[in-house]
Protein backbone atom coordinates (compact mmCIF):
# COMPACT_ATOMS: atom_id res chain seq x y z
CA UNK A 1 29.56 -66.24 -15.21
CA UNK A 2 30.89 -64.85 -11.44
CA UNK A 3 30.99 -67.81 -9.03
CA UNK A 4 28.44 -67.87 -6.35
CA UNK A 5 29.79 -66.58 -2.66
CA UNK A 6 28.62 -68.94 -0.14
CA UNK A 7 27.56 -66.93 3.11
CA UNK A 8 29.44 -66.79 6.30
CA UNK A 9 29.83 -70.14 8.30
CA UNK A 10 28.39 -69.58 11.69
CA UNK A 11 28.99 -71.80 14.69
CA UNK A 12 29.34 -72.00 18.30
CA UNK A 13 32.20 -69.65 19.73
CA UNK A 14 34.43 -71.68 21.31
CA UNK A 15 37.43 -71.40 23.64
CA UNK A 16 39.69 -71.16 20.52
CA UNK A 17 37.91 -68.49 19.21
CA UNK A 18 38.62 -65.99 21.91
CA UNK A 19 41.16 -63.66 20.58
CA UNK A 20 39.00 -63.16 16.96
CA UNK A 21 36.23 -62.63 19.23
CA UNK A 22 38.28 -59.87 21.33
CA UNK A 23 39.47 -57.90 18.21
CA UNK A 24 35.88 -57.95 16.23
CA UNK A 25 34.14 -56.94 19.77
CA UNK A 26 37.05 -53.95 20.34
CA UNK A 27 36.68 -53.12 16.60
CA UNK A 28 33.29 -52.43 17.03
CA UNK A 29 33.37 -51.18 20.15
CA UNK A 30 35.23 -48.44 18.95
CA UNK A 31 33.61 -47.62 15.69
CA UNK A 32 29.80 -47.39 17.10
CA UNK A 33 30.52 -46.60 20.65
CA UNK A 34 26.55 -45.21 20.18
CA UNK A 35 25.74 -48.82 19.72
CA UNK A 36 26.74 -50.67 22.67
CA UNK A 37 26.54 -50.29 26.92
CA UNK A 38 30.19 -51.47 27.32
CA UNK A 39 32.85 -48.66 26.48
CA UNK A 40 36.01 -49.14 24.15
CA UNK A 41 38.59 -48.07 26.61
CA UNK A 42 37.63 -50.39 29.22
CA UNK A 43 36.69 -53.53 27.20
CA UNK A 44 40.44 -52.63 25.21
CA UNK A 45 42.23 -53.25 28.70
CA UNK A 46 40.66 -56.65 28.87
CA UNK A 47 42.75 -60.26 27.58
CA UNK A 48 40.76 -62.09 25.47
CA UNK A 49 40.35 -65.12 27.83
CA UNK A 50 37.60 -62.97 29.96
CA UNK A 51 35.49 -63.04 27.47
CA UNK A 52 35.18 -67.50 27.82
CA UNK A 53 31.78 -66.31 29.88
CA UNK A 54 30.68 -66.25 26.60
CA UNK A 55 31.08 -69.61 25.61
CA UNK A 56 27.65 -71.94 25.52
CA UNK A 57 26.79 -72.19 29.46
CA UNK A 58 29.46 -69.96 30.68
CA UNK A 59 28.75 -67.68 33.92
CA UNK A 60 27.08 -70.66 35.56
CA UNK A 61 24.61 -71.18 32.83
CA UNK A 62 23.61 -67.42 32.14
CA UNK A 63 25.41 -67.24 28.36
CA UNK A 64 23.62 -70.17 26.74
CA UNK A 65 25.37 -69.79 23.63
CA UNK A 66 27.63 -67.15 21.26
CA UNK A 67 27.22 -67.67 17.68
CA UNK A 68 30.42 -66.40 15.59
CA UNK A 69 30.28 -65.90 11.92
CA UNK A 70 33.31 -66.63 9.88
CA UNK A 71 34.67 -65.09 6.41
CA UNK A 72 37.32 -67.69 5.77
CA UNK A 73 39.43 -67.18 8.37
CA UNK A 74 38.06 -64.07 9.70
CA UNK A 75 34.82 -63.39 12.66
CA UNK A 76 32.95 -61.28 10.88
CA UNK A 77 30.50 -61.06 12.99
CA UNK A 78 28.86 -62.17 16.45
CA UNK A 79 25.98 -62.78 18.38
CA UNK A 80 24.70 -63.83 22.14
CA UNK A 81 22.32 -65.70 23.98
CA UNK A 82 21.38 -65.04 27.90
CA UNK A 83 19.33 -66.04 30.20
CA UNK A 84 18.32 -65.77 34.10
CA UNK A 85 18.22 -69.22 36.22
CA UNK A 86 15.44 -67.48 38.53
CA UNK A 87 12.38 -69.38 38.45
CA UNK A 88 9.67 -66.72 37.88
CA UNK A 89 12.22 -65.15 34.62
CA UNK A 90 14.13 -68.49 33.18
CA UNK A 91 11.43 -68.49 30.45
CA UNK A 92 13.07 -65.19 29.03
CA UNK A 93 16.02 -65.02 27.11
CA UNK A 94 17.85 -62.35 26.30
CA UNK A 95 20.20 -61.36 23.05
CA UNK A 96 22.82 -58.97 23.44
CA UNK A 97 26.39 -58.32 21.68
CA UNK A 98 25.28 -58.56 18.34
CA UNK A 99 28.01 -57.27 15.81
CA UNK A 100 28.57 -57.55 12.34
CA UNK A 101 31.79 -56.06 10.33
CA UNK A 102 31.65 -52.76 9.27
CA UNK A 103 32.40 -54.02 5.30
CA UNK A 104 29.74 -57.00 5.66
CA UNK A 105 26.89 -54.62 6.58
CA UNK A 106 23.87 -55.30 4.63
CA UNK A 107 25.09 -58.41 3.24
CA UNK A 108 22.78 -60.59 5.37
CA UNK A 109 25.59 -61.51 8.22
CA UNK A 110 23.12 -60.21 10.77
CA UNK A 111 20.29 -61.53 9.90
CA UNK A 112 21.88 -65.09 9.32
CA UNK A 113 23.42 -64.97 12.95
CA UNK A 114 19.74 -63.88 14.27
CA UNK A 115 17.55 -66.41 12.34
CA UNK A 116 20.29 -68.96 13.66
CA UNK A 117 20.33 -67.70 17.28
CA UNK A 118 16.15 -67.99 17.17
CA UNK A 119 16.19 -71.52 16.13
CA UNK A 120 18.43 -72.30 18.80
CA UNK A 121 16.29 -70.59 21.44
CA UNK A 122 13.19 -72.26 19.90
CA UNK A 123 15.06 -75.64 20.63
CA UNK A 124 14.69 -74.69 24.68
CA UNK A 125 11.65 -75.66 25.62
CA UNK A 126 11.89 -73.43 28.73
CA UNK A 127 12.54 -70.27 26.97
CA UNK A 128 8.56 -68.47 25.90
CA UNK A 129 10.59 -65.08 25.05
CA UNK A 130 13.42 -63.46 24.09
CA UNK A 131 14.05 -59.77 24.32
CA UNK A 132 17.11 -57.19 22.97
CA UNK A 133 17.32 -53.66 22.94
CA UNK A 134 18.68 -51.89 20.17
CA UNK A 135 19.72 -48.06 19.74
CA UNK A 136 16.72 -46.32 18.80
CA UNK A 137 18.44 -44.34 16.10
CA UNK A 138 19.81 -47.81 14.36
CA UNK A 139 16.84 -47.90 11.74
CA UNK A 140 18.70 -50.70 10.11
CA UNK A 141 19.15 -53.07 12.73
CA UNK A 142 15.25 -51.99 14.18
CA UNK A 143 14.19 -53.24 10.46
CA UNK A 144 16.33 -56.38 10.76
CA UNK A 145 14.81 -57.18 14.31
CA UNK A 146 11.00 -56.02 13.06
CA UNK A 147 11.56 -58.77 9.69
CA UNK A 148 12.45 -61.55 12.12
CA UNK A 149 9.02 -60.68 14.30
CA UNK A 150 10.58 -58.60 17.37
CA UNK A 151 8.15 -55.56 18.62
CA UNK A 152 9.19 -52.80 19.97
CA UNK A 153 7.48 -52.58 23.65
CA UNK A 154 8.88 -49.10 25.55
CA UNK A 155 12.12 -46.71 24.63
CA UNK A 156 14.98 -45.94 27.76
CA UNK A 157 15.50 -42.70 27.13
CA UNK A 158 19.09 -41.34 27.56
CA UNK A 159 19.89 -45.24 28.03
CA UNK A 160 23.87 -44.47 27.48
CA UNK A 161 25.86 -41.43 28.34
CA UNK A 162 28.84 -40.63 25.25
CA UNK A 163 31.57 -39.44 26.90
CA UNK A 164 30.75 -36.34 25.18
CA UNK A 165 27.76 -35.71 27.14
CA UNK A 166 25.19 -37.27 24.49
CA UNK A 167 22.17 -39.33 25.33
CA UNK A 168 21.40 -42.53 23.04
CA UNK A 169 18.04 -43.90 23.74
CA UNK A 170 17.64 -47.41 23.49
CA UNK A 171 14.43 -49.46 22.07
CA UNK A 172 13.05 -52.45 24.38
CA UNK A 173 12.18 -54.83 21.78
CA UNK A 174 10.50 -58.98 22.58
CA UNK A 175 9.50 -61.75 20.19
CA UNK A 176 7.43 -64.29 21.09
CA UNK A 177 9.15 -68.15 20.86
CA UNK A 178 5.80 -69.98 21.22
């Protein structure tokens, strides 16, 4: 009988964790440029140490945390937290980054890091919301983000620009906390 494969282990990125971080995020960044605001050539030009804004309250507070999921000894995958110290908006949080390895995808890595990124923001008692947006073609990740109770509320047209001239809409999607 096979042995049983454990899932990832997912934790708190931490300053350590920097350079995996850099080479997952430029990995991806370059394989589903369709899938993310920030652009390969720019974010490849970057060390790894500007991404420690990513680190639980780094930029002042904004990044409350950056979950990483690990294959051994391999980030597999990655996803953040944000959130707005304004008054009238610091009930709102707001997930963005999420990644998971090309050969892990469908294996559960991304809903794993979402489910644990939810409980966290359920642990804030400030935080009522949490929103994302999500390319509107992605049909996979809008299932994933539907299962775990996130509605879709409006569509940004032409939200990024490929450098070959194509528009990639984006889907506004919320989910309720309490």
């Amino acid at each position: 009988m096979p042995a049983q494969t454990q899932g990832p282990l997912i934790k708190l990125l931490r300053q350590a964790d920097l350079a995996d971080y850099k080479k997952l995020r430029d990995g991806m960044l370059a394989a589903h440029p369709q899938a993310f605001t920030s652009d390969a050539a720019t974010e490849l030009k970057r060390d790894a140490d500007s991404y420690r804004s990513r680190l639980s309250g780094g930029s002042d507070g904004a990044n409350l945390f950056t979950l990483a999921a690990w294959d051994g000894p391999q980030m597999v995958g990655a996803i953040s937290c944000e959130h707005e110290a304004r008054v009238k908006v610091r009930h709102v949080a707001h997930i963005v980054g999420m990644m998971v390895s090309n050969d892990l995808h469908g294996r559960g890595v991304g809903r794993q890091l979402l489910e644990r990124a939810l409980a966290l923001l359920q642990g804030e008692p400030v935080l009522e919301l949490v929103t994302l947006s999500v390319t509107s073609s992605n049909e996979r990740a809008v299932r994933l983000y539907e299962r775990c109770g996130f509605q879709r509320y409006g569509r940004l047209e032409g939200a990024i620009k490929l450098p070959d001239g194509q528009l990639v809409d984006k889907d506004l999607m919320c989910r309720r906390l309490r």
